[in-house]
Protein backbone atom coordinates (compact mmCIF):
# COMPACT_ATOMS: atom_id res chain seq x y z
CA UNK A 1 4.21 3.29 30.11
CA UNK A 2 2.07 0.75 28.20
CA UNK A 3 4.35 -1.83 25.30
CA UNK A 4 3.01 -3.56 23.13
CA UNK A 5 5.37 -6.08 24.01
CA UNK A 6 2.86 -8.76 24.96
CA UNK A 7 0.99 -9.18 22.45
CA UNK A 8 1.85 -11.60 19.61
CA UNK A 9 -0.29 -12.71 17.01
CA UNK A 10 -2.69 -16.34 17.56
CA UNK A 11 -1.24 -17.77 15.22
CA UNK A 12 1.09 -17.60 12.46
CA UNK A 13 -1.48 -17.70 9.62
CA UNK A 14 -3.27 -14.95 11.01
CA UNK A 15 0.04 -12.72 11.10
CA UNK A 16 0.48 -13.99 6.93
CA UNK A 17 -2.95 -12.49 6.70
CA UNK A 18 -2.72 -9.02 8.28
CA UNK A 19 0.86 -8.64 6.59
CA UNK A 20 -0.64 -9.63 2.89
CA UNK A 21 -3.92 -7.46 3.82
CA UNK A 22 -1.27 -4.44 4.67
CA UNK A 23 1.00 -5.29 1.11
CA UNK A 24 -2.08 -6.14 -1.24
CA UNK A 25 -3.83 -2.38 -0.94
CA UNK A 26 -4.65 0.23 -3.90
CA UNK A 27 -1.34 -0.34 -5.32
CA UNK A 28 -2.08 -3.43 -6.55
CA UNK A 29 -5.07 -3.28 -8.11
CA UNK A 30 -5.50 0.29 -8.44
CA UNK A 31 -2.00 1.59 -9.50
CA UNK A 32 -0.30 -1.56 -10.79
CA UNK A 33 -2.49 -2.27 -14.15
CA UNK A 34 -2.15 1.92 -15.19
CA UNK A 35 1.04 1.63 -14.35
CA UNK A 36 2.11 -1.28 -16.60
CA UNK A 37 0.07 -0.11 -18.79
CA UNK A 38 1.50 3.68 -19.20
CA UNK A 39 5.22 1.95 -19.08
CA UNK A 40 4.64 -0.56 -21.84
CA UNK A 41 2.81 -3.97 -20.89
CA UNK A 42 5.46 -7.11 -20.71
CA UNK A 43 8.41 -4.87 -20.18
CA UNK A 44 7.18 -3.37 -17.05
CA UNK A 45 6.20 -6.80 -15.62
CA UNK A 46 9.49 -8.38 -16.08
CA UNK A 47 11.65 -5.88 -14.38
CA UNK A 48 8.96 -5.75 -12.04
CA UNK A 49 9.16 -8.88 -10.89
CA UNK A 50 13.05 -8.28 -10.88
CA UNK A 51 12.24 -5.29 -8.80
CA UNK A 52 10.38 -7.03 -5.96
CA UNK A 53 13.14 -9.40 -5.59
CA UNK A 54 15.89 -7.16 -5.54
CA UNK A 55 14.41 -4.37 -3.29
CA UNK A 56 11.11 -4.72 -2.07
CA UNK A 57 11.79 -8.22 0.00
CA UNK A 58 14.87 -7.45 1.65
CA UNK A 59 13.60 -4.08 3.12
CA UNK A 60 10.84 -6.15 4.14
CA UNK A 61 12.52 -8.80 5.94
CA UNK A 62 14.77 -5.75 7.50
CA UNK A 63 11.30 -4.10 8.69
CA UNK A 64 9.93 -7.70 10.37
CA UNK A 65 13.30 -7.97 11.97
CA UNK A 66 13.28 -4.69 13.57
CA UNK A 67 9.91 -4.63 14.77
CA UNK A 68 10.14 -8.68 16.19
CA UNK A 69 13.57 -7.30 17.79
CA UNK A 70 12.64 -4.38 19.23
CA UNK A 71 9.10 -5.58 20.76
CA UNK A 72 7.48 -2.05 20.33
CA UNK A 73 5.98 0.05 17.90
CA UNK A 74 8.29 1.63 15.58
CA UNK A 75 10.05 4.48 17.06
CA UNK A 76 10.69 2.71 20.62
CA UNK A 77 11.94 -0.74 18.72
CA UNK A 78 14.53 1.59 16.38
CA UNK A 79 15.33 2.91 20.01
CA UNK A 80 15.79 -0.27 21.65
CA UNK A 81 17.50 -1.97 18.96
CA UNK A 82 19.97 0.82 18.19
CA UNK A 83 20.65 0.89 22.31
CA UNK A 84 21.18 -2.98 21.82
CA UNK A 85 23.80 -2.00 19.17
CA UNK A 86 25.60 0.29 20.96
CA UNK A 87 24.08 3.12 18.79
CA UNK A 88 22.34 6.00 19.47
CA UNK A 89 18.48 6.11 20.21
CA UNK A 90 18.34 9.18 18.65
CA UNK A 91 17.22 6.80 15.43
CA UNK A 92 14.59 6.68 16.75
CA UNK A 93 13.36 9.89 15.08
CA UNK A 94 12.99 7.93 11.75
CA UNK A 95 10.22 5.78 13.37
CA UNK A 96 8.60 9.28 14.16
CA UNK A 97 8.71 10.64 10.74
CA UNK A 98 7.94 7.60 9.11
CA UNK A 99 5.60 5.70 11.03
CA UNK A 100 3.97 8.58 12.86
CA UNK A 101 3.59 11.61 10.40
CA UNK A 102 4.10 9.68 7.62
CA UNK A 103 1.58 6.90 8.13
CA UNK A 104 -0.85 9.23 9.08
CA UNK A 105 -0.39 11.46 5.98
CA UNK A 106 -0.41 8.50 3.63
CA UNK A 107 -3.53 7.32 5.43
CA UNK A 108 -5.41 10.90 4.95
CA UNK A 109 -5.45 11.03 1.25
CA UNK A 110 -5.69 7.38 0.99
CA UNK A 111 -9.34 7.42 2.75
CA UNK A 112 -9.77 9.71 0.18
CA UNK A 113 -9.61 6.83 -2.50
CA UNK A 114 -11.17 4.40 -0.29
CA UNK A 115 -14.05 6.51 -0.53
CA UNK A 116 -14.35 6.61 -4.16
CA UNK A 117 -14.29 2.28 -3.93
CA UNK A 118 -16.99 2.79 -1.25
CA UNK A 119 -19.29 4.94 -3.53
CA UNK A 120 -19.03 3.00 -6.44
CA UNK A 121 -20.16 -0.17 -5.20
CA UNK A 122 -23.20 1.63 -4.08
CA UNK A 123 -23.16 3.53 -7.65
CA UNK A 124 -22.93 0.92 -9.95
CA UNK A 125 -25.02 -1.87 -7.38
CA UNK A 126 -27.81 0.37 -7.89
CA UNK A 127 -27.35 0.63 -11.68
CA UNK A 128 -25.89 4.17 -12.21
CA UNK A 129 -23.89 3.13 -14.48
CA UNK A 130 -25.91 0.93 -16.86
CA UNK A 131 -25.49 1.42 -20.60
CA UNK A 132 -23.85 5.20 -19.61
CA UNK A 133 -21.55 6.23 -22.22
CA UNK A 134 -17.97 7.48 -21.58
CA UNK A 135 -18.67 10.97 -21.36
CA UNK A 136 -21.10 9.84 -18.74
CA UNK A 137 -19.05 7.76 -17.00
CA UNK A 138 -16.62 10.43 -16.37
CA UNK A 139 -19.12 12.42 -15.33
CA UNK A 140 -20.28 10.48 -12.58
CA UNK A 141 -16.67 10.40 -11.04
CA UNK A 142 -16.53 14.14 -11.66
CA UNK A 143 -19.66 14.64 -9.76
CA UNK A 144 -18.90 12.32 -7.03
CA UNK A 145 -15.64 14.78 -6.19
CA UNK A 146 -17.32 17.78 -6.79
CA UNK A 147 -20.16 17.19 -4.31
CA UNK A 148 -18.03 17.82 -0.90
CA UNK A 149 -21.50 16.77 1.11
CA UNK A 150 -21.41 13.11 -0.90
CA UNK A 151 -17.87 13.06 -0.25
CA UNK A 152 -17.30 13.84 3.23
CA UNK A 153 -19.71 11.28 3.36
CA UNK A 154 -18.01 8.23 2.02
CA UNK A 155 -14.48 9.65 3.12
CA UNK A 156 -15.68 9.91 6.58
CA UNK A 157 -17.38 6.48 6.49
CA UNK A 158 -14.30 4.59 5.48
CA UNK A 159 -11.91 6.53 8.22
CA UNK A 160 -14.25 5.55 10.57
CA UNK A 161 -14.30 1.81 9.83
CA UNK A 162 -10.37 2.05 9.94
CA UNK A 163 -10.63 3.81 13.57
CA UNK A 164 -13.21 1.06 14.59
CA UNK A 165 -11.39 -2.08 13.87
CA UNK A 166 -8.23 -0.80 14.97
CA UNK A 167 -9.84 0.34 18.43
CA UNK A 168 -10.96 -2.89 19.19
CA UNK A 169 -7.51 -3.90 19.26
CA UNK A 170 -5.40 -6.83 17.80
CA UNK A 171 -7.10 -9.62 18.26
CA UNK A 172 -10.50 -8.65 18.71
CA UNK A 173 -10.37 -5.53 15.79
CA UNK A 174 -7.27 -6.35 13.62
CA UNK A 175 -7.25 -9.93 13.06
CA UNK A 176 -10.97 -10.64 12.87
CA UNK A 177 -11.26 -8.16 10.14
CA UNK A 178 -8.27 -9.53 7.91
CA UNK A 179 -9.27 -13.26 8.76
CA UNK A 180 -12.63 -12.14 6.95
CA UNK A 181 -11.83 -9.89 4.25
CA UNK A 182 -8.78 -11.22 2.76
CA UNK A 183 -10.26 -14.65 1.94
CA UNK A 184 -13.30 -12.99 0.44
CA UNK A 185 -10.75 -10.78 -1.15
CA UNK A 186 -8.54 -13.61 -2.85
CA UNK A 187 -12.13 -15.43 -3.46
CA UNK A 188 -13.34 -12.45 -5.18
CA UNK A 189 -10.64 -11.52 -7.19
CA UNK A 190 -10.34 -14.99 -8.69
CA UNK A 191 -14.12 -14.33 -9.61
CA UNK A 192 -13.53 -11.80 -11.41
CA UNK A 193 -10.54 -13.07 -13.58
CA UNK A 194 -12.53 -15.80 -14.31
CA UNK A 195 -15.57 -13.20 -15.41
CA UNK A 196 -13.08 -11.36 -17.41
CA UNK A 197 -11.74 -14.79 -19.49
CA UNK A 198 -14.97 -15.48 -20.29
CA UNK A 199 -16.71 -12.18 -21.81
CA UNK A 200 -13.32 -10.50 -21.86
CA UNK A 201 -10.21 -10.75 -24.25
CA UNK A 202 -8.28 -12.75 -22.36
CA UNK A 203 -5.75 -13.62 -24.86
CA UNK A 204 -5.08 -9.97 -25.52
CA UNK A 205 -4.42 -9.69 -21.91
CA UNK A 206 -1.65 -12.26 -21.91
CA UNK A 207 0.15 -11.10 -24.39
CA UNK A 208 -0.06 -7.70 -23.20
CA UNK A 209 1.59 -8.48 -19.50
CA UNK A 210 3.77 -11.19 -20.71
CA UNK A 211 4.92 -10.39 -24.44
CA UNK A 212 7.95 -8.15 -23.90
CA UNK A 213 9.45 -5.73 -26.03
CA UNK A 214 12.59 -4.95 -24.88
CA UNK A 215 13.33 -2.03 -26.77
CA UNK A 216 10.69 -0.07 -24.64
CA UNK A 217 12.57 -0.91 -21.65
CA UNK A 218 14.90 2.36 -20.37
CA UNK A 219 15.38 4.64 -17.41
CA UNK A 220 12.40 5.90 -16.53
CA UNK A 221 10.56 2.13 -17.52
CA UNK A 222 13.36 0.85 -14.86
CA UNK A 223 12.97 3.10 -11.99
CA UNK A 224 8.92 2.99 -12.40
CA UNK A 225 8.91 -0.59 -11.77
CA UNK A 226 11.31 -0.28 -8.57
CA UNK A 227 9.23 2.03 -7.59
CA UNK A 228 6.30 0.60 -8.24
CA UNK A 229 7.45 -2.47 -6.13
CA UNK A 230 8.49 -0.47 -3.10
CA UNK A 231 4.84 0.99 -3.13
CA UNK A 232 3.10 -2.45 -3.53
CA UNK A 233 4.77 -3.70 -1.01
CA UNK A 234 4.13 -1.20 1.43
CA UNK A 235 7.50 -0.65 3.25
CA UNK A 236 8.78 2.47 3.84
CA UNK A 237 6.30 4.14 6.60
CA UNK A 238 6.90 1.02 9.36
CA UNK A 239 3.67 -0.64 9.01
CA UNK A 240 5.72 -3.72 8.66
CA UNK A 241 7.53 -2.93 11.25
CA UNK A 242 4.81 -2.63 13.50
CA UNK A 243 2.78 -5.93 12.87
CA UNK A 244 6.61 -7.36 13.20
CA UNK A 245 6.12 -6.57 17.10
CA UNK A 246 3.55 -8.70 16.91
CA UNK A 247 5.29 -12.12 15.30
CA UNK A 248 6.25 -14.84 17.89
CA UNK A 249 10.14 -16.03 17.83
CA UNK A 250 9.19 -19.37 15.59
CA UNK A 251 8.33 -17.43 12.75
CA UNK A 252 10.52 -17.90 10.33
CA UNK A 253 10.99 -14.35 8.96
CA UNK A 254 12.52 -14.95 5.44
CA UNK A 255 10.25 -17.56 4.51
CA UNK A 256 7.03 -15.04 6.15
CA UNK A 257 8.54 -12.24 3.62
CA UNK A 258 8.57 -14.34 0.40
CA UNK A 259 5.46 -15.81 1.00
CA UNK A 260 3.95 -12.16 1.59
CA UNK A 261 5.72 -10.55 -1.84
CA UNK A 262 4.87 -13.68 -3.51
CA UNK A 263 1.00 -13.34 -2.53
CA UNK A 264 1.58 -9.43 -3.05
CA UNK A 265 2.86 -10.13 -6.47
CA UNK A 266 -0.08 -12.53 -7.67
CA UNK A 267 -2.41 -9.91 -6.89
CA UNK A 268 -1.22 -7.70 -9.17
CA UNK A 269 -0.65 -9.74 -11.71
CA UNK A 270 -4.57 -11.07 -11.36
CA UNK A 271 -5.69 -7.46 -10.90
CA UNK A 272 -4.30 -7.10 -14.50
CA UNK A 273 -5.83 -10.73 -15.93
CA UNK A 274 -9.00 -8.89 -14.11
CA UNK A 275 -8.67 -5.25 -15.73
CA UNK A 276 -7.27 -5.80 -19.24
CA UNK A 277 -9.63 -8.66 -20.77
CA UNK A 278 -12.26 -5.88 -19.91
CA UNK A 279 -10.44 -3.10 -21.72
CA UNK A 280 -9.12 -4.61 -24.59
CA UNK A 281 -13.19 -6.14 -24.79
CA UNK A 282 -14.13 -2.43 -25.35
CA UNK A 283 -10.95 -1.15 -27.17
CA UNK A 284 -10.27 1.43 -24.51
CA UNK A 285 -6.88 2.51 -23.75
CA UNK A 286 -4.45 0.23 -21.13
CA UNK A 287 -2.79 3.39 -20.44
CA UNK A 288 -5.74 5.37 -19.13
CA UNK A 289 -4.14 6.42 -15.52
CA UNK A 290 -5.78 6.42 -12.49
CA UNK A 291 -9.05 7.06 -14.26
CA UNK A 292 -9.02 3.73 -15.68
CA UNK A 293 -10.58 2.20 -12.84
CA UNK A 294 -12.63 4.93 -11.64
CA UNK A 295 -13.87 6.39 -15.54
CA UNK A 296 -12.62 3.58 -18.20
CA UNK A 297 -13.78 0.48 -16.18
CA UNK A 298 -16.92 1.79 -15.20
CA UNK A 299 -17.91 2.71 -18.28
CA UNK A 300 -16.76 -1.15 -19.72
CA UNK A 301 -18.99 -2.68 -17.06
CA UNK A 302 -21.92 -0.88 -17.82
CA UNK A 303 -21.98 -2.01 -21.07
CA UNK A 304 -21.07 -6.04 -20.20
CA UNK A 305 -23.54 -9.19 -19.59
CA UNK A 306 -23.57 -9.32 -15.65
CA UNK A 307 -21.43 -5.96 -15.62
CA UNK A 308 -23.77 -4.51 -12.37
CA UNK A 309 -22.82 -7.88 -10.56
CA UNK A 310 -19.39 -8.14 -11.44
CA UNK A 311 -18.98 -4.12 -10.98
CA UNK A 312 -20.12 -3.71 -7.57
CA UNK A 313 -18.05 -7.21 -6.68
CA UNK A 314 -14.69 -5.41 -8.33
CA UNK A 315 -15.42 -1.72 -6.07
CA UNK A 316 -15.89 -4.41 -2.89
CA UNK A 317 -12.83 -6.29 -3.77
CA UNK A 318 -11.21 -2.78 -3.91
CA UNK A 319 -12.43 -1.46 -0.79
CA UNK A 320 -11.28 -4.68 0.86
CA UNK A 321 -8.27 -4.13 -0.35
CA UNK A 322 -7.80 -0.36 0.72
CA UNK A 323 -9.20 -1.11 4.40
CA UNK A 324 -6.61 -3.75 5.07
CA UNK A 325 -3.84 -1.73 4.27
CA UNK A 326 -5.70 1.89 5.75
CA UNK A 327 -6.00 -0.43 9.18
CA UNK A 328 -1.80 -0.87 8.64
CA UNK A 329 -0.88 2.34 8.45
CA UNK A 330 -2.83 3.37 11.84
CA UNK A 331 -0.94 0.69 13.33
CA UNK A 332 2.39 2.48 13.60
CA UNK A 333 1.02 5.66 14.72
CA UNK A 334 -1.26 3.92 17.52
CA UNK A 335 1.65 1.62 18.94
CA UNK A 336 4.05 4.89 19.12
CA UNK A 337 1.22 6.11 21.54
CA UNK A 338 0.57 3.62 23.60
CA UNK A 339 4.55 2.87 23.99
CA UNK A 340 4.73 7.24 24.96
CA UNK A 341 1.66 7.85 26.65
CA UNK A 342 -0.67 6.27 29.22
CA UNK A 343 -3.82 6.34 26.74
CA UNK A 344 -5.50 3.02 25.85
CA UNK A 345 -5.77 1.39 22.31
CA UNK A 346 -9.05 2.58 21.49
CA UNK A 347 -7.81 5.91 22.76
CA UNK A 348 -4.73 6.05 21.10
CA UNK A 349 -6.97 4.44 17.52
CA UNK A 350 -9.51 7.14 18.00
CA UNK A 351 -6.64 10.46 18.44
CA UNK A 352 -4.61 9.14 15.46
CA UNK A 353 -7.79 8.48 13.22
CA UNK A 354 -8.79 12.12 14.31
CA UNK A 355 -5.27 13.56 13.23
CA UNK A 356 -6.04 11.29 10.03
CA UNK A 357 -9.49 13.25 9.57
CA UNK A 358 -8.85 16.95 9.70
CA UNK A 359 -5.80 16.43 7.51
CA UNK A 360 -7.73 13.94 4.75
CA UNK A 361 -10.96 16.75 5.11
CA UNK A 362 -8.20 19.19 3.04
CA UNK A 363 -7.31 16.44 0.70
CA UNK A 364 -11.31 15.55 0.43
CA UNK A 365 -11.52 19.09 -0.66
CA UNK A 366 -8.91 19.27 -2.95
CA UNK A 367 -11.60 18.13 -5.87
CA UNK A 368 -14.08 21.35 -4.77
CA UNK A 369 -13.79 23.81 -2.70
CA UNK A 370 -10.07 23.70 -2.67
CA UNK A 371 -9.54 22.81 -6.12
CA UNK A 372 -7.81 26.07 -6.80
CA UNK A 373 -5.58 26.23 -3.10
CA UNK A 374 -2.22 25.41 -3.79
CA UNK A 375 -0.72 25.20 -0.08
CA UNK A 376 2.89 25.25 -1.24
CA UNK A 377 2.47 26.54 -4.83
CA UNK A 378 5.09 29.23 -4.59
CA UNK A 379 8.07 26.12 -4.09
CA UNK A 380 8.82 25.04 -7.39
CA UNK A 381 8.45 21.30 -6.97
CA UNK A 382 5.08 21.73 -5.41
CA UNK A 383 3.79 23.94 -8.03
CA UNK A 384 -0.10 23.60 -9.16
CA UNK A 385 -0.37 20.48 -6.16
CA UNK A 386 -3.52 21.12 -4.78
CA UNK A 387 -3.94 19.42 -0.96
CA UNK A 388 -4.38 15.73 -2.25
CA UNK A 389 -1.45 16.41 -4.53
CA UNK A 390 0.70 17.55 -2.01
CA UNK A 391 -0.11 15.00 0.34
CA UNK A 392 0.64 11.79 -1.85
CA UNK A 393 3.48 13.30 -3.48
CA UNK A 394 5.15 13.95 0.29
CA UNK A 395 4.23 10.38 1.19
CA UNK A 396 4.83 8.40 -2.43
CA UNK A 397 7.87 10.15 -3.96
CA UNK A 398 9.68 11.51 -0.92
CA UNK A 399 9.07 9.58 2.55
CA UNK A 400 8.52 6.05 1.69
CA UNK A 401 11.82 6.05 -0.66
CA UNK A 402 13.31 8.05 1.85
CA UNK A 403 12.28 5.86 4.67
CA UNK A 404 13.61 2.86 3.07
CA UNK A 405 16.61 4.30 2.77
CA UNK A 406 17.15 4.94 6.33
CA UNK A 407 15.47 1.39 7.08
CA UNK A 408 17.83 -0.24 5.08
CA UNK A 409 20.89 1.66 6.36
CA UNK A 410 19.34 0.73 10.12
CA UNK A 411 19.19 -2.36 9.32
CA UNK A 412 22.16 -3.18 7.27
CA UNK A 413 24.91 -1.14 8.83
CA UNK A 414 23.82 0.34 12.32
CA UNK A 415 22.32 -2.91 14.08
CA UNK A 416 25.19 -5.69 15.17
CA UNK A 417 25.70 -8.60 12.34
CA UNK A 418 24.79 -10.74 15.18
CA UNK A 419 21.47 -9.42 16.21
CA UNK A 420 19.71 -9.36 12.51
CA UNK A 421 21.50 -12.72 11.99
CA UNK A 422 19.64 -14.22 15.09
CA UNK A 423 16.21 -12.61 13.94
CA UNK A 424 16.52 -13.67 10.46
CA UNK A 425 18.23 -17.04 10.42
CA UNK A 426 19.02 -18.25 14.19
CA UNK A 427 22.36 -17.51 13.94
CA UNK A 428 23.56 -19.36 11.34
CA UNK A 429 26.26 -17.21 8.72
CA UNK A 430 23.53 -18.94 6.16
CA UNK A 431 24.29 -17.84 2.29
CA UNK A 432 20.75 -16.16 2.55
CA UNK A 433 21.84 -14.04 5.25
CA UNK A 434 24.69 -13.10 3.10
CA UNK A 435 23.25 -12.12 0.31
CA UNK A 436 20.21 -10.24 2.33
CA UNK A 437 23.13 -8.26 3.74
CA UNK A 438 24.60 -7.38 0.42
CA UNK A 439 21.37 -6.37 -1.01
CA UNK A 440 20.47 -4.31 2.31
CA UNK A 441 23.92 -2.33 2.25
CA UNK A 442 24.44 -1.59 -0.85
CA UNK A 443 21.35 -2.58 -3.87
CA UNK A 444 18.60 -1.15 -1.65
CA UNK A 445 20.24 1.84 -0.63
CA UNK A 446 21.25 2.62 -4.36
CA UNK A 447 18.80 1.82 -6.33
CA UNK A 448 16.12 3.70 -3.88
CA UNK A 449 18.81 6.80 -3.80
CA UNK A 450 17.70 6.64 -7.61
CA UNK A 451 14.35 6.20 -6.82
CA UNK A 452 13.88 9.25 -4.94
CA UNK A 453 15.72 11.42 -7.10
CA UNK A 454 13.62 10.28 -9.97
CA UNK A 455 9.72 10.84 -8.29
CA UNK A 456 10.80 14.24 -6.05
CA UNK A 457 11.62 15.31 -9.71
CA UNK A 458 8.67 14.20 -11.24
C-alpha cells in the first residue's frame, strides 16, 4: 500500500503558499465583494471578520492537526488517529464523503467557473469587450454558456491543468505551481487596487466596506458572514487536511493557521478595494450577484482608460486564484488513492480528474443543453436546480457545513486531549489550547449547526 507518509513539504514557506493558494480561491474574489455587497457593505465586513476568528481558524487548525497526526490522506489519518484514540476507524467514512466525493463534486462545477476566468482573459485581451454596453456585456457571458463547443473548451482546458500539476506530484507539480502563481497573484492584485484608486472611487469604496450601519445587521446578515468565512477559508472537504500530511513536526500549527486566515482575509478585503472603486466609478449596483464580475465588471472595464490591460490582468488574477484552490481539492481525493490502492500519483491525479470531468461535463451543460434537466426536481429542496445548481448547493450549503461539523466534533471530542495538545502546542495546557478547545466543542459545532440549517433551507 503506498502513504503518503514521506513526503513533507521543502520548506515551510512553500507549505504557507500551497495552504493560502488552497484558502484564497473564487470565494474571495469572486463571492466575497457580491456577497458584502447583497448583505449591506460595513456590516457584513465586521462580523465577518468576527466570523473568521470565531469559526473558520479553529476548524482549520483542527484540519492541520489531523492531517500532520495522522500522516495520510484524509480518510486513513481520521482512521489512524481515531485508532490512536481508542476510537473507532469507522470515522473514517467522513474523510470519504468529504474529501473523496465531496472534493471531487466541489471541484466539477468549480472548473466550471474557472472556465469562465479562462475565457475572459482571452475575451476582453483581445478587445471583446471594448466600449460594449451592458446589454452587451451580458450578452457575451450569455453566449459564452450557451455555446457548449466554446465551453467544453475552456472547462476542459482548466481540468486539465489541475490534473497536470497535480500528476507531477508534490514537489515537482504542486509546489512549483503555487511558488509561481501566488506571488504573481498577491503582485497582481495589489496592481489592480492601485488601478482602481486611481481612475476608480476609491473613497466610496471605503466607506462602503468599513462604514457600518448596524441596524442592517440581523439573522440572515449574521449567518451569511459565518458562512461566508467557512467557504473562504476552504475547510470542510479535507483539503487542509491533506496538505497537513505534508507539514514537518516544527511547524508551528497555530501560528501557520493565523497567518493563512490572515492572508485569506486581506484578499478579500483587496478584492473589494479592487471591485468597488470600479463600480461605484460607473454607478452600477454593489449588489449585482455573481454577475457582477462576470456581466457588471466587464462592462466597467470596457469603458475605463487601460480597462483591456487591467481586465485581462483581473480574469488572470482570477484564474490564479481558482487553479490553486481546484489543485487542493484533487489533493484529498488523490492521497485517499494512493493510501487504498497500488496506483501511482499521476495515476491516481489522472482517475480522480476523470471522475471530476464526466461529472463537471453535466454541470458544463447545465447553461445549454441541460438548461431545462432538473436531476432531482421532484424533491422539494432541489426544485428548479439544474446540474450546476445541484452540484454547488450539495457541496456549499450541505457538505462543507456538514463536514465541519463532524471535523470539529473529531477533533474536539473524539481524539485524546493529549494528542491535539502535542500537535498544536507541544504539550503545553497553553491558554490558546484552551480556548481552541472551547471554540472546537462547542462555538464551531453551534454556530455551523445554524449554518447548515440556514443554506439547506435556502
Amino acid at each position: 500500500m503506498t502513504t503518503s507518509s514521506g513526503l513533507q513539504w521543502s520548506s515551510r514557506m512553500t507549505f504557507l503558499l500551497a495552504a493560502v493558494g488552497c484558502a484564497v480561491g473564487l470565494g474571495n474574489i469572486w463571492r466575497f465583494p457580491y456577497t458584502a455587497g447583497v448583505n449591506g457593505g460595513g456590516a457584513f465586513v465586521i462580523v465577518y471578520l468576527g466570523a473568521v476568528a470565531l469559526l473558520a481558524l479553529p476548524v482549520l487548525m483542527a484540519e492541520f492537526m489531523v492531517g500532520r497526526r495522522g500522516r495520510h490522506g484524509p480518510p486513513a489519518a481520521i482512521a489512524a488517529v481515531a485508532r490512536e484514540s481508542g476510537r473507532s476507524e469507522n470515522w473514517r467514512w467522513m474523510g470519504l464523503l468529504l474529501g473523496a466525493l465531496g472534493a471531487l463534486l466541489a471541484l466539477s462545477f468549480y472548473s466550471v467557473v474557472g472556465a469562465w476566468t479562462i475565457a475572459y482573459a482571452f475575451k476582453i485581451g483581445a478587445g471583446q469587450l471594448q466600449q460594449v454596453s451592458a446589454d452587451g456585456a451580458a450578452a457575451v457571458f450569455d453566449n459564452l454558456n450557451a455555446s457548449t463547443a466554446e465551453l467544453l473548451a475552456w472547462f476542459t482546458a482548466f481540468i486539465a491543468a489541475t490534473v497536470f500539476i497535480s500528476a507531477r506530484g508534490l514537489h515537482a507539480g504542486v509546489e512549483k505551481a503555487v511558488k509561481f502563481m501566488m506571488p504573481a497573484l498577491f503582485v497582481m492584485l495589489v496592481a489592480m487596487v492601485i488601478y482602481a484608486g486611481v481612475v476608480g472611487d476609491f473613497s466610496g469604496a471605503v466607506d462602503f466596506m468599513f462604514t457600518a450601519d448596524f441596524s442592517k445587521i440581523n439573522s440572515r446578515v449574521v449567518l451569511g458572514a459565518f458562512g461566508q468565512a467557512f467557504f473562504t477559508v476552504s475547510v470542510g472537504l479535507t483539503n487542509m487536511m491533506a496538505y497537513g500530511a505534508y507539514i514537518e513536526r516544527t511547524t508551528s500549527l497555530p501560528r501557520a493557521s493565523v497567518i493563512i486566515v490572515s492572508a485569506d482575509t486581506a484578499v478579500a478585503l483587496l478584492a473589494g478595494f479592487a471591485i468597488f472603486p470600479i463600480i461605484f466609478l460607473h454607478g452600477l449596483e454593489p449588489g449585482a450577484g455573481p454577475g457582477l464580475v462576470f456581466m457588471t465588471l466587464p462592462f466597467a472595464f470596457g469603458h475605463m482608460p487601460g480597462g483591456t490591460i487591467f481586465g485581462t490582468v483581473f480574469f488572470v488574477l482570477l484564474f490564479f486564484a481558482a487553479l490553486t484552490s481546484s489543485i487542493a481539492m484533487l489533493e484529498p481525493p488523490v492521497s485517499w488513492l494512493r493510501d487504498a490502492t497500488s496506483l501511482s500519483r499521476r495515476s491516481a491525479a489522472i482517475a480522480s480528474g476523470c471522475f471530476s470531468f464526466v461529472l463537471g461535463i453535466l454541470a458544463a451543460l447545465s447553461f445549454n443543453l441541460l438548461s431545462d434537466v432538473y436531476p432531482l426536481g421532484s424533491i422539494g429542496m432541489f426544485e428548479g436546480k439544474t446540474f450546476f445548481d445541484l452540484f454547488d448547493y450539495l457541496v456549499t450549503n450541505i457538505m462543507m457545513p456538514l463536514g465541519g461539523i463532524l471535523v470539529a466534533v473529531f477533533a474536539g471530542w473524539v481524539i485524546k486531549r493529549e494528542f491535539s495538545r502535542d500537535e498544536l502546542f507541544e504539550g503545553r495546557d497553553a491558554i490558546g489550547y484552551r480556548i481552541w478547545l472551547f471554540l472546537t466543542r462547542f462555538v464551531a459545532p453551534a454556530i455551523l449547526a445554524f449554518v447548515l440549517v440556514d443554506m439547506a433551507s435556502s
